[in-house]
N, C-alpha and C. Protein backbone atom coordinates (compact mmCIF):
# COMPACT_ATOMS: atom_id res chain seq x y z
N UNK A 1 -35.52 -54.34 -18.51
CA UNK A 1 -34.45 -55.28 -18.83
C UNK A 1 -34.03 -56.00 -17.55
N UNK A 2 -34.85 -56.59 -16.94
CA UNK A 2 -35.09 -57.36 -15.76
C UNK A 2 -33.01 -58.30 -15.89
N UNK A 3 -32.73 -58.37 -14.93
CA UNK A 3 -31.68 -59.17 -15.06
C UNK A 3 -30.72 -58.74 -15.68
N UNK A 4 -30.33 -57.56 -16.37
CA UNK A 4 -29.57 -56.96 -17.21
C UNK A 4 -27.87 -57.23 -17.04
N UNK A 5 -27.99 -56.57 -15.42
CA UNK A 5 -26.69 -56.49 -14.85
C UNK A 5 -25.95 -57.51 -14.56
N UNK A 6 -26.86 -58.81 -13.92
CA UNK A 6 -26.15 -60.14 -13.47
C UNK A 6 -25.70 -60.43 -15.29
N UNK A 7 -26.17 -60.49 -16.30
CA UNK A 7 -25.93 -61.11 -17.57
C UNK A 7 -24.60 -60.29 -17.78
N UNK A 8 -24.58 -58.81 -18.00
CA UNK A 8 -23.09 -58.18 -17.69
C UNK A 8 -22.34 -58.68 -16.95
N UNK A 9 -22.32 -58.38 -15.97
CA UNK A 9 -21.11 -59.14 -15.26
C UNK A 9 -21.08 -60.26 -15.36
N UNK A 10 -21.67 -61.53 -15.38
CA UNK A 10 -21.56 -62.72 -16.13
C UNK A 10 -20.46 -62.74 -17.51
N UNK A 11 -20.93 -61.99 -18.46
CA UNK A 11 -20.28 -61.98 -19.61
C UNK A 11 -19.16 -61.57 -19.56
N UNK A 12 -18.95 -60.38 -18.72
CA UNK A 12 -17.45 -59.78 -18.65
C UNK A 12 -16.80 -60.51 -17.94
N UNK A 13 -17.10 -61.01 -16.58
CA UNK A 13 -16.21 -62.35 -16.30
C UNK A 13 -15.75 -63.40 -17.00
N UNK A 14 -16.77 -63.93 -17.50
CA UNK A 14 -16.07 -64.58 -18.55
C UNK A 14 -15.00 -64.63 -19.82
N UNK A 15 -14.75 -62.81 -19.62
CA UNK A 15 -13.74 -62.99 -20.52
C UNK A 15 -13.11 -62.31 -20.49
N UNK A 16 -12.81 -61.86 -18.74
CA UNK A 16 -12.06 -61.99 -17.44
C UNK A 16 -11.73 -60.13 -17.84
N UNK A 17 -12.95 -59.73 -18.15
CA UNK A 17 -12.89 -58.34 -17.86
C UNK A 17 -13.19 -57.65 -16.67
N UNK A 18 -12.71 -56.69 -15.82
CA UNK A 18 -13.54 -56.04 -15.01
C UNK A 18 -14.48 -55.44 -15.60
N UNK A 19 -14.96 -54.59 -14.40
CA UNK A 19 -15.79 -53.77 -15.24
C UNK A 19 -15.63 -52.25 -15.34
N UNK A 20 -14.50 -52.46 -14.88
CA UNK A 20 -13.70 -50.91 -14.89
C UNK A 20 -13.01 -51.04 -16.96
N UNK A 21 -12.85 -52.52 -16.77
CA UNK A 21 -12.00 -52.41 -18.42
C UNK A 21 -13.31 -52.34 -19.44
N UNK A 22 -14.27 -52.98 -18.86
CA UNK A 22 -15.79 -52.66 -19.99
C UNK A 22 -16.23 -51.44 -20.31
N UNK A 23 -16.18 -50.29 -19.29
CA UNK A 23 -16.38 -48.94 -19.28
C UNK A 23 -15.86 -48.62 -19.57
N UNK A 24 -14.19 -48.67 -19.54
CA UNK A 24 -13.53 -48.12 -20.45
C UNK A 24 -13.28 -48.43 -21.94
N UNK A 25 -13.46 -49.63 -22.31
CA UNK A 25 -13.42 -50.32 -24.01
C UNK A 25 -14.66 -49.33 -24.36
N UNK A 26 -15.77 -48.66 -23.59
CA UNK A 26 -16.88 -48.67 -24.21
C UNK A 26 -16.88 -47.12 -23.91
N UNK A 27 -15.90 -46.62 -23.70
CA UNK A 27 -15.67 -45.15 -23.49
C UNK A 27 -16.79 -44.59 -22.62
N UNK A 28 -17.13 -44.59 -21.30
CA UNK A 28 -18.02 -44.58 -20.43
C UNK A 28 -17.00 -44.29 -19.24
N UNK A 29 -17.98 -43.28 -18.22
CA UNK A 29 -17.86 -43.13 -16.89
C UNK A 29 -17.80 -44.55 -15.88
N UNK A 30 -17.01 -44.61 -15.49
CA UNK A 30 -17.05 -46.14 -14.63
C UNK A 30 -18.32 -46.05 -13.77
N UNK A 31 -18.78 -45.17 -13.13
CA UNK A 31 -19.77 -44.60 -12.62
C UNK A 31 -21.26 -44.90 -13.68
N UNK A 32 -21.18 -44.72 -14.67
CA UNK A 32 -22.30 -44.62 -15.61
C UNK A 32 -22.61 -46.62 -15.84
N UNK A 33 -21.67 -46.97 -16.07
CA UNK A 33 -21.67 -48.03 -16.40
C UNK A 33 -21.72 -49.13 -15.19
N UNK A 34 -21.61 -48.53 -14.10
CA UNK A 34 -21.94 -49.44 -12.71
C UNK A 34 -23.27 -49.36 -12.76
N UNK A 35 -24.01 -48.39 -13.14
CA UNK A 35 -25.39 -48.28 -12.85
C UNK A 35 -26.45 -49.24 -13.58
N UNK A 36 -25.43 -49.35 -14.81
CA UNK A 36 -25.93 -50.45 -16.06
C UNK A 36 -25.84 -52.03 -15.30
N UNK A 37 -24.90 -52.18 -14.41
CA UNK A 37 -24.39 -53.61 -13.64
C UNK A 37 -24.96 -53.86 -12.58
N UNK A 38 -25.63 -52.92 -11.91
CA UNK A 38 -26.26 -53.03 -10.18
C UNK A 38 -27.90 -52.50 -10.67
N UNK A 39 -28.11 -52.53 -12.20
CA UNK A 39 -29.78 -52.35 -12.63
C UNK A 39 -29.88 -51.28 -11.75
N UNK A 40 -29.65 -49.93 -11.66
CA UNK A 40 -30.23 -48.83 -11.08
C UNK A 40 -30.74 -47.76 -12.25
N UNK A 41 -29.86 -48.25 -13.74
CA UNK A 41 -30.26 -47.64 -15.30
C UNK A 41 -30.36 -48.69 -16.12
N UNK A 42 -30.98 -48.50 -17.02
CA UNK A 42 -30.93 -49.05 -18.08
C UNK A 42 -30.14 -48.37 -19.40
N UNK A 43 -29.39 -49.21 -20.03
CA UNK A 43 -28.98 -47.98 -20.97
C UNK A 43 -29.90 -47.83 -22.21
N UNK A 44 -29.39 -46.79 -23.25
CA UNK A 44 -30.16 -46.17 -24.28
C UNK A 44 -29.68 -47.46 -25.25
N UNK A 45 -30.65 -47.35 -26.53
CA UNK A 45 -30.43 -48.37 -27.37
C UNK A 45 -28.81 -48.22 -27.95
N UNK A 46 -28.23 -47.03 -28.82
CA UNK A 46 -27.12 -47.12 -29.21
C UNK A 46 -26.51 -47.94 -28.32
N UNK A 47 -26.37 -47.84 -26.86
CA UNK A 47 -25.50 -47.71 -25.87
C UNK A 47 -25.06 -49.31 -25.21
N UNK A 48 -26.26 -49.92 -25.38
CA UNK A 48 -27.04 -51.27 -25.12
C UNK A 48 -25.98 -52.33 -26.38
N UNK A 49 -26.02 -51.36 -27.75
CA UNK A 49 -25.60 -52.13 -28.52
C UNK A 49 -24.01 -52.12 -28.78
N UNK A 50 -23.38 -50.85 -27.87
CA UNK A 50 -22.16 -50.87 -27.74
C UNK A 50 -21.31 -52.32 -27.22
N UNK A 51 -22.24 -51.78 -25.72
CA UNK A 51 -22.06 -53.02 -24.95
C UNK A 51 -22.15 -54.36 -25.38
N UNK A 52 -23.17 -54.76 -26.11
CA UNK A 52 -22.75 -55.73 -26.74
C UNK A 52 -21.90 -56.58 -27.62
N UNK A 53 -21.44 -55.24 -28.65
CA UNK A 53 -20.34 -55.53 -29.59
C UNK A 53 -19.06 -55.71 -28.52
N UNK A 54 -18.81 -54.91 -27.32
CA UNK A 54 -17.43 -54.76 -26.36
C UNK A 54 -17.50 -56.60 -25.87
N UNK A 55 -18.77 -56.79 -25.47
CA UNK A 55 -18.66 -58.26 -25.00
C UNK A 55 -18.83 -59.07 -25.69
N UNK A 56 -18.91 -59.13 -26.91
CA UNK A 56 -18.93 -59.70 -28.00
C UNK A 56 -20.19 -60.89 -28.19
N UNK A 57 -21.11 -60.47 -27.48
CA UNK A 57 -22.14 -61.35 -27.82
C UNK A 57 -23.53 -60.50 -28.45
N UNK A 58 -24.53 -60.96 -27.87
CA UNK A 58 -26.42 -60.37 -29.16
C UNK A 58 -27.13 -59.54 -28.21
N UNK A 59 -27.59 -58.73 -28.16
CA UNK A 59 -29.19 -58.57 -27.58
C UNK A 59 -30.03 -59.31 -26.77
N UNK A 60 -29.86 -60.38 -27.82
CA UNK A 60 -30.74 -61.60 -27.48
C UNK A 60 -30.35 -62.04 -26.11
N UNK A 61 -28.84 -62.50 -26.43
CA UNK A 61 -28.51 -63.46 -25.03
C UNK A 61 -28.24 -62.28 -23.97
N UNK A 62 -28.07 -61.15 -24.11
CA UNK A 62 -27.82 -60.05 -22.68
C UNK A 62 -29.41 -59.89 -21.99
N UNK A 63 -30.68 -60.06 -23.49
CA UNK A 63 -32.00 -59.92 -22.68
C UNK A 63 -32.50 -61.28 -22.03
N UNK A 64 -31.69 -62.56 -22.21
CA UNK A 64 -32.08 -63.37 -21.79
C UNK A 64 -33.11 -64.52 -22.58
N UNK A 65 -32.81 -64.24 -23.72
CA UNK A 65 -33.28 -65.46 -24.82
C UNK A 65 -32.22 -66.25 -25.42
N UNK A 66 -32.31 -66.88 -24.86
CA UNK A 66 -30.94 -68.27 -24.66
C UNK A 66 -30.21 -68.31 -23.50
N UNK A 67 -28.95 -68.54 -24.22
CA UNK A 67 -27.20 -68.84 -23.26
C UNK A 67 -26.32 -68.02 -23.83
N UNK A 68 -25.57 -67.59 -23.07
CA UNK A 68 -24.09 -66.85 -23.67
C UNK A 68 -23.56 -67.84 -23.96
N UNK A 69 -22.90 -67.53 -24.61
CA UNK A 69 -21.63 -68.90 -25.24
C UNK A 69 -20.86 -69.52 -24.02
N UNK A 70 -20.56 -70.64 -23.82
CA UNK A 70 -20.01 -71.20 -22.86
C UNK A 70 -18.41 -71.18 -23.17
N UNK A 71 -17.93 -71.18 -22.78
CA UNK A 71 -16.38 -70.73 -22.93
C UNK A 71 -15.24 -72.09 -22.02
N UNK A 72 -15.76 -72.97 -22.85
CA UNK A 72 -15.66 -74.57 -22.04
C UNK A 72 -14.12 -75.22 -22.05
N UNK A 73 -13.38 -74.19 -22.95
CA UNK A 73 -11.81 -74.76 -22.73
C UNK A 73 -10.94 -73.18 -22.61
N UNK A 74 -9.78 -73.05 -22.12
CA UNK A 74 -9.23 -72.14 -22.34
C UNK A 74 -8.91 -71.43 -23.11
N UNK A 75 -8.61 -72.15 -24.77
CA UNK A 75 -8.75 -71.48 -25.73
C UNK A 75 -9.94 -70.91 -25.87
N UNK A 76 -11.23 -71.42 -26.14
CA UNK A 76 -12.30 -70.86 -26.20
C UNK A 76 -12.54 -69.75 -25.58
N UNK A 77 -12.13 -69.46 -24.27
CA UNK A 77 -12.21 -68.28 -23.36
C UNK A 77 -11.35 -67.38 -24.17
N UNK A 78 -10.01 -67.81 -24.31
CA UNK A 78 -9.48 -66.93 -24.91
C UNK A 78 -9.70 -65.84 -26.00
N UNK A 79 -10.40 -66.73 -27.13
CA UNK A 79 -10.60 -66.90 -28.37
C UNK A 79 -11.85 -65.59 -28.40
N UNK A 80 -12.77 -65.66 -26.85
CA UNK A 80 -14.02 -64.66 -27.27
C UNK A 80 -13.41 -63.69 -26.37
N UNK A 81 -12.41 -63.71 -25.51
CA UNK A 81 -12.15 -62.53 -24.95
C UNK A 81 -11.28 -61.56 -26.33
N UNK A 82 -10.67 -61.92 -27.04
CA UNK A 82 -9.70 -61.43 -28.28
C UNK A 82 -11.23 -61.04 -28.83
N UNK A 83 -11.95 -61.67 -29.24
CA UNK A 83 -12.96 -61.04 -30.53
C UNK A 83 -13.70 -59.80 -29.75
N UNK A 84 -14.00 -59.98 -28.72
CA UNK A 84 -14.42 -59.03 -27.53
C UNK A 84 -13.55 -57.89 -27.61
N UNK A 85 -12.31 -57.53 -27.25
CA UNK A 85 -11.93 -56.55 -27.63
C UNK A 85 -11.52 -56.08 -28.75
N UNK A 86 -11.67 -57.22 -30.17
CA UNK A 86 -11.22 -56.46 -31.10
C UNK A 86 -12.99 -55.71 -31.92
N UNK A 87 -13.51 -56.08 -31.40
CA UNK A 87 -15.56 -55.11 -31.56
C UNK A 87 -15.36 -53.78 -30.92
N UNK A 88 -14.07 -53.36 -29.91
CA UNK A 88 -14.15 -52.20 -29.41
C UNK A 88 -13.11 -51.42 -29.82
N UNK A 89 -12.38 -52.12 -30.75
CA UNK A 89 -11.03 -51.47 -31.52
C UNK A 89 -11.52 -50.68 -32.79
N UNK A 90 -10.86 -48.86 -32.57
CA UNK A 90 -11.11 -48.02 -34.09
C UNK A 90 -10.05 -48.74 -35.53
N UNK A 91 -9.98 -48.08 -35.86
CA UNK A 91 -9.24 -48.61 -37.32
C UNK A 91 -7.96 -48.74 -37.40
N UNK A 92 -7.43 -47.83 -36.48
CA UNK A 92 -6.02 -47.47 -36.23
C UNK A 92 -5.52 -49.24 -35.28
N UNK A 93 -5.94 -49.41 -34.16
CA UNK A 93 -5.89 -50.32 -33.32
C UNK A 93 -6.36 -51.69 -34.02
N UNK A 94 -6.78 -51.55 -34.85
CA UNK A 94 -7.90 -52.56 -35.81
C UNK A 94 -6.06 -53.27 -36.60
N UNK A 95 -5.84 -52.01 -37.02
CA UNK A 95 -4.48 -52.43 -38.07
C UNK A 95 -3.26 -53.11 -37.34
N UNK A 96 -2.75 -52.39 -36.32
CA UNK A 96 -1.83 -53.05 -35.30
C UNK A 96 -2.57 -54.28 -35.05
N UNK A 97 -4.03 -54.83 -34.52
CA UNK A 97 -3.88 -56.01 -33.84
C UNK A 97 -3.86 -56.58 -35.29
N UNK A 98 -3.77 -56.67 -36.23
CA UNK A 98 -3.95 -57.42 -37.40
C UNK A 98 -2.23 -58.10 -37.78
N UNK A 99 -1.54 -56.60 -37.74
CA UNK A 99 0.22 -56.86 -38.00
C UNK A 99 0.14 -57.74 -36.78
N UNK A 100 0.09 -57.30 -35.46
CA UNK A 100 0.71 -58.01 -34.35
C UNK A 100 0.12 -59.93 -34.51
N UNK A 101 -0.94 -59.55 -35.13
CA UNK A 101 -1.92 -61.31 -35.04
C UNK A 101 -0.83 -62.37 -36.11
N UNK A 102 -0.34 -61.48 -37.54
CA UNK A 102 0.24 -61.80 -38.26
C UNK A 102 1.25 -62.18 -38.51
N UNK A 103 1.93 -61.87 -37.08
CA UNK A 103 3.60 -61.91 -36.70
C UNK A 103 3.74 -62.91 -35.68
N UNK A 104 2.50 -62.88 -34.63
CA UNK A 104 2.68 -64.40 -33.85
C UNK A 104 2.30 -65.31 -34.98
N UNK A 105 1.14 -65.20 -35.85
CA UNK A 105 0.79 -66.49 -36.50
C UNK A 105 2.59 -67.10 -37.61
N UNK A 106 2.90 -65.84 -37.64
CA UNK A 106 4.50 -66.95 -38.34
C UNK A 106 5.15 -66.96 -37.71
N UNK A 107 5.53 -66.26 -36.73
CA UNK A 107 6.19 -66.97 -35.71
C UNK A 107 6.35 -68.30 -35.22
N UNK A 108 5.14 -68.31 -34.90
CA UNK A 108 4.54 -70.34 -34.16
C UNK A 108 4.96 -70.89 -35.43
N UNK A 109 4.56 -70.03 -36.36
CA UNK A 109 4.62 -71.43 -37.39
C UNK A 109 5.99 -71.50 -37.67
N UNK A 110 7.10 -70.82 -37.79
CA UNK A 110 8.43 -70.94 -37.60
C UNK A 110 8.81 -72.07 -36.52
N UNK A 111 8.30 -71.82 -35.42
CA UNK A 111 8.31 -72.79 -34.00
C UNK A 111 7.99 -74.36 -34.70
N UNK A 112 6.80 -74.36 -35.19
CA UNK A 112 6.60 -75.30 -35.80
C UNK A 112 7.45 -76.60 -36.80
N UNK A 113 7.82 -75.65 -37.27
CA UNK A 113 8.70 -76.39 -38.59
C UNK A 113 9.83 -76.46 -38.37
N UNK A 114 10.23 -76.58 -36.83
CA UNK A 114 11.70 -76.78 -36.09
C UNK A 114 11.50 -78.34 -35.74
């Protein structure tokens, strides 16, 4: 997986993760997961596909068949860093960000209709 690590850290910058917060979304040794970033391991397939769901992008674009998504306005950045951590959220955390998403969205819209 030639290039593995620069495409990680690429991706997690972009959506202004360390990589102390990637290892941890992905329940990993910070240690284990440096090794995945400086190409000294490769990880196992489950493990590969963790990582991907945490950064919210394919296989494809971490092996280098294409582009990661370009993240060309701030919302947009925003927008895949939120979907990014909600791929690493259990069910419990799944439900809170859903109430919490549900309470800004009427909120603004309260803001709105002022």
């Amino acid at each position: 997986m030639d290039g593995l690590g620069e495409k990680l850290r690429e991706r997690a910058r972009e959506l202004g993760l360390s990589d102390t917060e990637v290892a941890r979304r992905l329940g990993l040794g910070q240690s284990r997961y440096a090794n995945y970033v400086v190409n000294k391991r490769e990880p196992d397939f489950p493990t590969f596909v963790k990582i991907c769901r945490v950064l919210g992008t394919t296989p494809d674009l971490l092996l280098g068949f294409g582009s990661l998504p370009d993240a060309s306005s701030e919302n947009d950045r925003l927008r895949q860093e939120v979907h990014a951590a909600v791929l690493s959220m259990n069910s419990r955390a799944l439900r809170t960000m859903a109430d919490v998403a549900a309470a800004l969205s009427a909120h603004h819209r309260d803001d709105d209709d002022r």
